[in-house]
PDB file of N, CA and C in Angstrom:
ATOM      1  N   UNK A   1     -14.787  22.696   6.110  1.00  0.00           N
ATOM      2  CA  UNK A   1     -15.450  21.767   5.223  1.00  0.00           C
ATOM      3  C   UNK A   1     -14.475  21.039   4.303  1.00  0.00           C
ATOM      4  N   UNK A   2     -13.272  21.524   4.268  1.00  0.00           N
ATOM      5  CA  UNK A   2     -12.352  20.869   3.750  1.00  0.00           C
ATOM      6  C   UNK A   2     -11.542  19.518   4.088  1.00  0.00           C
ATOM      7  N   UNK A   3     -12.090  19.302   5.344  1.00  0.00           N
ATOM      8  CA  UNK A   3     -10.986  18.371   5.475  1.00  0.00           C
ATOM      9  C   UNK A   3     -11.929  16.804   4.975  1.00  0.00           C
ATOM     10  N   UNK A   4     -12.862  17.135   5.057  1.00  0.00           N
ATOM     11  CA  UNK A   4     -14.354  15.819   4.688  1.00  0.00           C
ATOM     12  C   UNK A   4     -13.282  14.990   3.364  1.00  0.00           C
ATOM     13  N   UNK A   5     -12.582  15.637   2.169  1.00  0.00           N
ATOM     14  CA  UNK A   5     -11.603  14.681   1.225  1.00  0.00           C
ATOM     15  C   UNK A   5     -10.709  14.426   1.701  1.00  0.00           C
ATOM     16  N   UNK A   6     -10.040  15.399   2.569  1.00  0.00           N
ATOM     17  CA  UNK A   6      -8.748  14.590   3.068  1.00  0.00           C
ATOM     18  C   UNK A   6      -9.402  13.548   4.079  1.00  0.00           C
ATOM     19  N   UNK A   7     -10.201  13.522   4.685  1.00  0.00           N
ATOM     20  CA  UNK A   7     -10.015  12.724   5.502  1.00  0.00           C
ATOM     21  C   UNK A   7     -10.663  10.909   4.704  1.00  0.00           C
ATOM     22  N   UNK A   8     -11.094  11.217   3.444  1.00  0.00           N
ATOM     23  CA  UNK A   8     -11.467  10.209   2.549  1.00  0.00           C
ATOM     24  C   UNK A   8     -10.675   9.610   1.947  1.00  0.00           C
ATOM     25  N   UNK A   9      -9.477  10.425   1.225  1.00  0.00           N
ATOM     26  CA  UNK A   9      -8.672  10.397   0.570  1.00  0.00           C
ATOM     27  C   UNK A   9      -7.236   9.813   1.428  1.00  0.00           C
ATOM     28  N   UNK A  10      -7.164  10.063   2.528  1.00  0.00           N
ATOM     29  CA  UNK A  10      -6.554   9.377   3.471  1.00  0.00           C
ATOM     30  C   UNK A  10      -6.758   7.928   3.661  1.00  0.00           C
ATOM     31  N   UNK A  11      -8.037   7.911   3.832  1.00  0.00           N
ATOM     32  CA  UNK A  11      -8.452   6.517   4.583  1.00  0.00           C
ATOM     33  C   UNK A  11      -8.395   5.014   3.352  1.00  0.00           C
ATOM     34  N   UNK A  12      -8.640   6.103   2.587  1.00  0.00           N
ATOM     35  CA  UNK A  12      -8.601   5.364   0.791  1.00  0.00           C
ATOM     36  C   UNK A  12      -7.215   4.946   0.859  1.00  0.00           C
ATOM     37  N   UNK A  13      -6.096   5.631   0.684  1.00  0.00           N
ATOM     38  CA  UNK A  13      -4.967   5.732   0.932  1.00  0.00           C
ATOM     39  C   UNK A  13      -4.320   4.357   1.897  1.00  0.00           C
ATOM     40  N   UNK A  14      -5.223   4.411   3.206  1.00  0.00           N
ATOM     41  CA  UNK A  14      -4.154   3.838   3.933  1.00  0.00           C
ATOM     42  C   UNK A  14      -4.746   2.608   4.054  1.00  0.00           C
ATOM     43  N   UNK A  15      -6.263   1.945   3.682  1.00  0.00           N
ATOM     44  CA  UNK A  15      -6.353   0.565   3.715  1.00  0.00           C
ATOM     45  C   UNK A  15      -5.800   0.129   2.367  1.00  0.00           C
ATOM     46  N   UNK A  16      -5.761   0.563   0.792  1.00  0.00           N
ATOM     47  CA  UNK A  16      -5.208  -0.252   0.086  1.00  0.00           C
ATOM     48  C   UNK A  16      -4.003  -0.107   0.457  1.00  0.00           C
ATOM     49  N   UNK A  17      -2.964   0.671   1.318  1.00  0.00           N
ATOM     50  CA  UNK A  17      -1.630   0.634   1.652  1.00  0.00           C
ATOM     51  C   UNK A  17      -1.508  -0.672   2.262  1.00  0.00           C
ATOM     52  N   UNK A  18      -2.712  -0.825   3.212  1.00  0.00           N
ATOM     53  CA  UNK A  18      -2.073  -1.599   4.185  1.00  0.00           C
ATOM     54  C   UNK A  18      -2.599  -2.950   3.620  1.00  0.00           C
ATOM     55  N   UNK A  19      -3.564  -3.221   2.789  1.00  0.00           N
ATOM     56  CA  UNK A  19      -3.838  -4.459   2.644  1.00  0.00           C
ATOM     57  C   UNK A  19      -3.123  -5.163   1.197  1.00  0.00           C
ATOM     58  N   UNK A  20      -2.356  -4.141   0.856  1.00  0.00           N
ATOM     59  CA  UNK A  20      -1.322  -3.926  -0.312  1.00  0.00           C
ATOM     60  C   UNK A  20      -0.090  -5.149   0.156  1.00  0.00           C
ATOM     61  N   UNK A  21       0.091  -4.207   1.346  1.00  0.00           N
ATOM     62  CA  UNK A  21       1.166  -4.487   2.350  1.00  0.00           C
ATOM     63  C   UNK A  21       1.174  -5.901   3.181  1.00  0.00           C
ATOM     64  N   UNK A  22      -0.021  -6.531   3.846  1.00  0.00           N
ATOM     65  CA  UNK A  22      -0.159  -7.383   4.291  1.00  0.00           C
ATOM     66  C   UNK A  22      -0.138  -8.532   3.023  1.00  0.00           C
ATOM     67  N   UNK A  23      -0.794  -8.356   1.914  1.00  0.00           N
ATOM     68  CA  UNK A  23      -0.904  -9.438   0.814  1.00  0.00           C
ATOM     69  C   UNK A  23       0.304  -9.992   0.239  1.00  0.00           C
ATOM     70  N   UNK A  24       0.958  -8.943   0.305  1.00  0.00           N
ATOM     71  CA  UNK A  24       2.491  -9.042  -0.273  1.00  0.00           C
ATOM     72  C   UNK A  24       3.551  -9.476   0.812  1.00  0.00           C
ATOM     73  N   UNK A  25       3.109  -9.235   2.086  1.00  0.00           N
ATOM     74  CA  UNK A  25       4.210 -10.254   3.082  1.00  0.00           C
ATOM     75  C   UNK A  25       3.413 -12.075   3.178  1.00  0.00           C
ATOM     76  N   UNK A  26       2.277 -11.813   3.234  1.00  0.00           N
ATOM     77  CA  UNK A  26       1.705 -13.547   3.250  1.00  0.00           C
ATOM     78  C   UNK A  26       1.959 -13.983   1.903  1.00  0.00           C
ATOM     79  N   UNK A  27       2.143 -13.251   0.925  1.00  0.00           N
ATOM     80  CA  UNK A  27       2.502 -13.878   0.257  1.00  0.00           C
ATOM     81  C   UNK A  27       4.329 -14.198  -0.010  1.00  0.00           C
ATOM     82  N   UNK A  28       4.935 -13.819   0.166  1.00  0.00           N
ATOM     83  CA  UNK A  28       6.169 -13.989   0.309  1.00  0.00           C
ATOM     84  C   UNK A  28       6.727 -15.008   1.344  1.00  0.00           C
ATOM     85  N   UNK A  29       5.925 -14.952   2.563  1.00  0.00           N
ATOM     86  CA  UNK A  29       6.229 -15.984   3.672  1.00  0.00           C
ATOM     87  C   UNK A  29       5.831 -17.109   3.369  1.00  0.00           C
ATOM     88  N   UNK A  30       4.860 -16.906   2.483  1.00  0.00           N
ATOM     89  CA  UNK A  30       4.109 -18.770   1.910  1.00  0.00           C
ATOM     90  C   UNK A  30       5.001 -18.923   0.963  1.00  0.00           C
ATOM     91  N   UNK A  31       6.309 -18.252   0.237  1.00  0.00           N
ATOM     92  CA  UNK A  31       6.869 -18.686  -0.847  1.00  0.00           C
ATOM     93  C   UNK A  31       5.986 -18.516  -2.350  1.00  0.00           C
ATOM     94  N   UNK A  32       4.900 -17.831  -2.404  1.00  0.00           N
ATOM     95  CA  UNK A  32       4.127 -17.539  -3.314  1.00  0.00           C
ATOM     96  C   UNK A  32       4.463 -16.582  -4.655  1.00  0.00           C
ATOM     97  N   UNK A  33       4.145 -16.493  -5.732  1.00  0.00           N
ATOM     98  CA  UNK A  33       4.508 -15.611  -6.140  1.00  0.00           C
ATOM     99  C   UNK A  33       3.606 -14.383  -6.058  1.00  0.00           C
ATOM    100  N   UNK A  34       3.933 -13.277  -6.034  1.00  0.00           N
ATOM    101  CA  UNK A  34       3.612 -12.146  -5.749  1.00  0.00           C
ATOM    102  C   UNK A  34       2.777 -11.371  -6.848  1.00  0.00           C
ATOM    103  N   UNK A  35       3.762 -11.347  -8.384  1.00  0.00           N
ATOM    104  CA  UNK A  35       3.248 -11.282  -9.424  1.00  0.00           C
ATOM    105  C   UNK A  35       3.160 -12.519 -10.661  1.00  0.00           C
ATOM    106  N   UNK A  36       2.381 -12.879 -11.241  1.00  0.00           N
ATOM    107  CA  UNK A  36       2.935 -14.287 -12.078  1.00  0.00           C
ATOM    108  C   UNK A  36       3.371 -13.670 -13.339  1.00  0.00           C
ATOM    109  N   UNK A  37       4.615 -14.992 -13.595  1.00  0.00           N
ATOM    110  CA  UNK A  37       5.317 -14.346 -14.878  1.00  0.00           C
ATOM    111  C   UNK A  37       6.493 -13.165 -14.959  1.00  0.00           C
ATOM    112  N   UNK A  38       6.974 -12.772 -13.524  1.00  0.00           N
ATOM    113  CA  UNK A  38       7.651 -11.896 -12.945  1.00  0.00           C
ATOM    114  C   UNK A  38       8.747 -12.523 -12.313  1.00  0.00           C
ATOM    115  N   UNK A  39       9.951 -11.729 -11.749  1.00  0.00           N
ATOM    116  CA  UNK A  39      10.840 -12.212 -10.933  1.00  0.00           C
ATOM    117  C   UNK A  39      10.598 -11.980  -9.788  1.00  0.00           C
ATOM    118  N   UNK A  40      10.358 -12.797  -8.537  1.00  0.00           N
ATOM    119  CA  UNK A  40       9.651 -12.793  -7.589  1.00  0.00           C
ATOM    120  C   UNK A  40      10.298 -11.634  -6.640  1.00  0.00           C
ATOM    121  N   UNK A  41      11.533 -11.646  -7.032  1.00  0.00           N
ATOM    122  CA  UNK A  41      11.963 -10.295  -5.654  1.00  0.00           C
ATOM    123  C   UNK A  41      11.954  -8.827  -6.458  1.00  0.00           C
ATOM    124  N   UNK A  42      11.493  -8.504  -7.751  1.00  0.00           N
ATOM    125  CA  UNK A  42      11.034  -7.703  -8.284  1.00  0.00           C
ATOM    126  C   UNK A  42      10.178  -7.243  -7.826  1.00  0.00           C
ATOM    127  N   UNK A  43       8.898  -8.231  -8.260  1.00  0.00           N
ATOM    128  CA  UNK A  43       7.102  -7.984  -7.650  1.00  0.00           C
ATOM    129  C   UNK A  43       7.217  -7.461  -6.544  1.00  0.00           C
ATOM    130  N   UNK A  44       8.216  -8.668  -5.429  1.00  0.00           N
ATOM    131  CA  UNK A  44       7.603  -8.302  -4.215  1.00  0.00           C
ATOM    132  C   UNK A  44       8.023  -6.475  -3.624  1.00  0.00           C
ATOM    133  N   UNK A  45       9.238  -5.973  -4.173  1.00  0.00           N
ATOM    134  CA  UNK A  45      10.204  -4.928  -4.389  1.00  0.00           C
ATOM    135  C   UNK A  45       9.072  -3.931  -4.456  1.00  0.00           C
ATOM    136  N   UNK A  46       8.669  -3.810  -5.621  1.00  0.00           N
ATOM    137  CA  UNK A  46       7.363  -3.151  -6.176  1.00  0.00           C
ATOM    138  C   UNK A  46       6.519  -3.031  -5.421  1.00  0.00           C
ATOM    139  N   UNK A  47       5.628  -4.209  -5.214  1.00  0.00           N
ATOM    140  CA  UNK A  47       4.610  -4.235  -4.030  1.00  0.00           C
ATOM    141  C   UNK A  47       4.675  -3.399  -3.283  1.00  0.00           C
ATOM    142  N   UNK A  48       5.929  -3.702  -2.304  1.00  0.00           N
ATOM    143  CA  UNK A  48       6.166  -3.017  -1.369  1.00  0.00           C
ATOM    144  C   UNK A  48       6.296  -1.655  -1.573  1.00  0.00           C
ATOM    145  N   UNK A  49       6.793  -1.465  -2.575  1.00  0.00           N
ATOM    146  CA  UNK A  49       7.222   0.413  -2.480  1.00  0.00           C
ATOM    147  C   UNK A  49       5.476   0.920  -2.604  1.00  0.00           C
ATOM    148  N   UNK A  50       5.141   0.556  -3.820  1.00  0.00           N
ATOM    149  CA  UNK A  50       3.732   1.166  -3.937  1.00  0.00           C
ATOM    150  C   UNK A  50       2.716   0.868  -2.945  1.00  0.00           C
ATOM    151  N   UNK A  51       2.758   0.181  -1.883  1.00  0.00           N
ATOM    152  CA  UNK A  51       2.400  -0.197  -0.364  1.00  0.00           C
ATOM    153  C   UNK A  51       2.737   1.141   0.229  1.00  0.00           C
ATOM    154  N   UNK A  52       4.919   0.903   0.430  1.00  0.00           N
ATOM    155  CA  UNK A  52       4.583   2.190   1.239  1.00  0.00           C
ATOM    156  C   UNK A  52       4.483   3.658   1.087  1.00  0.00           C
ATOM    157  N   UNK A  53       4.571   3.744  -0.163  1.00  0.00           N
ATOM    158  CA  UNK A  53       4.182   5.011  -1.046  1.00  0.00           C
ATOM    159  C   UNK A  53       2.364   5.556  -0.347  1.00  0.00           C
ATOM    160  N   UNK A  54       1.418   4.272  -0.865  1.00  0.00           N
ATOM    161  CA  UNK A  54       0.167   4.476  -0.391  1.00  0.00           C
ATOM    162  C   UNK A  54      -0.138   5.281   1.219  1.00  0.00           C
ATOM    163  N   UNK A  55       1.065   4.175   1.832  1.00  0.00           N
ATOM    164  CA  UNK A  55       0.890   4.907   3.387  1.00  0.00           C
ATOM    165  C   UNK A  55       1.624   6.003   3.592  1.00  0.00           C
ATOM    166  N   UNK A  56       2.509   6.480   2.872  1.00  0.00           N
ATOM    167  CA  UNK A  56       2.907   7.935   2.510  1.00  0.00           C
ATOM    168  C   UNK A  56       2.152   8.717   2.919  1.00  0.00           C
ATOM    169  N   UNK A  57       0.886   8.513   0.879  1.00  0.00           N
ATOM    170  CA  UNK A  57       0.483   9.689   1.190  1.00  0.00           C
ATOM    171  C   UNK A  57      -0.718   9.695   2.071  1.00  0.00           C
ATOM    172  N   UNK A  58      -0.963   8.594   2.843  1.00  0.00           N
ATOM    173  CA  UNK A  58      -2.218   8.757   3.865  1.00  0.00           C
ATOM    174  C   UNK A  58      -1.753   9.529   5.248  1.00  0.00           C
ATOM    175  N   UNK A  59      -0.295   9.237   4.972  1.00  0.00           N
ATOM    176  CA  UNK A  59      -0.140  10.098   6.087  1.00  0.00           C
ATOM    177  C   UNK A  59      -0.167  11.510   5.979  1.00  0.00           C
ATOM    178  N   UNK A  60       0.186  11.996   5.108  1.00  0.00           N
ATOM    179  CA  UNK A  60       0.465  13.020   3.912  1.00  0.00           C
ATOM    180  C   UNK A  60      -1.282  13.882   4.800  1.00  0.00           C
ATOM    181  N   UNK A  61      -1.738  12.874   4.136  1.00  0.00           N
ATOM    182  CA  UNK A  61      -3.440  13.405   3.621  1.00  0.00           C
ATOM    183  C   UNK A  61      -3.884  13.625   5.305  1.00  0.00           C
ATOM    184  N   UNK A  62      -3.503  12.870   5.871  1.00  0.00           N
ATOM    185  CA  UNK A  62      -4.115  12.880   7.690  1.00  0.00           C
ATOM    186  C   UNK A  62      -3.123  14.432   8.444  1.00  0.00           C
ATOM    187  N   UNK A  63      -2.268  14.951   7.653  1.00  0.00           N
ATOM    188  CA  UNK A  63      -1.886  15.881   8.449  1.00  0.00           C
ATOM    189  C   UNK A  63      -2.261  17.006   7.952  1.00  0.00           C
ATOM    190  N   UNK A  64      -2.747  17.385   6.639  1.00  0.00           N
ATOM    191  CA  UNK A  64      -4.097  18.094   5.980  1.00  0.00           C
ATOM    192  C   UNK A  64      -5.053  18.621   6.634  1.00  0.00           C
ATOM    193  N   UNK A  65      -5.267  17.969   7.370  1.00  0.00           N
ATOM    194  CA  UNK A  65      -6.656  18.242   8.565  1.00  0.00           C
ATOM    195  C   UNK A  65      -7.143  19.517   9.137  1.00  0.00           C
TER     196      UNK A  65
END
């Protein structure tokens, strides 16, 4: 009965990872800024880690099971 959070807590995990992840490359390829009021290869720096941090721990959470 345990795995019913991980497997929530995963899934939680890996779409804001990934749509973290996708927002922050379309935005970079359009030349956009990422964060406003920021240095753009900062934001995007950031983004990304806490992107792949997210898919970390979904992976993390999917081997829980």
């Amino acid at each position: 009965m345990e795995s019913g959070p991980a497997i929530f807590a995963g899934a939680v995990f890996a779409l804001f990872g990934a749509a973290l992840l996708v927002w922050t490359v379309v935005r970079v390829r359009h030349g956009l800024p990422v964060a406003e009021d920021v240095n753009p290869v900062a934001s995007a720096t950031l983004a990304s880690l806490f992107s792949l941090t997210a898919l970390v721990l979904a992976a993390w959470c999917f081997t829980r099971l």
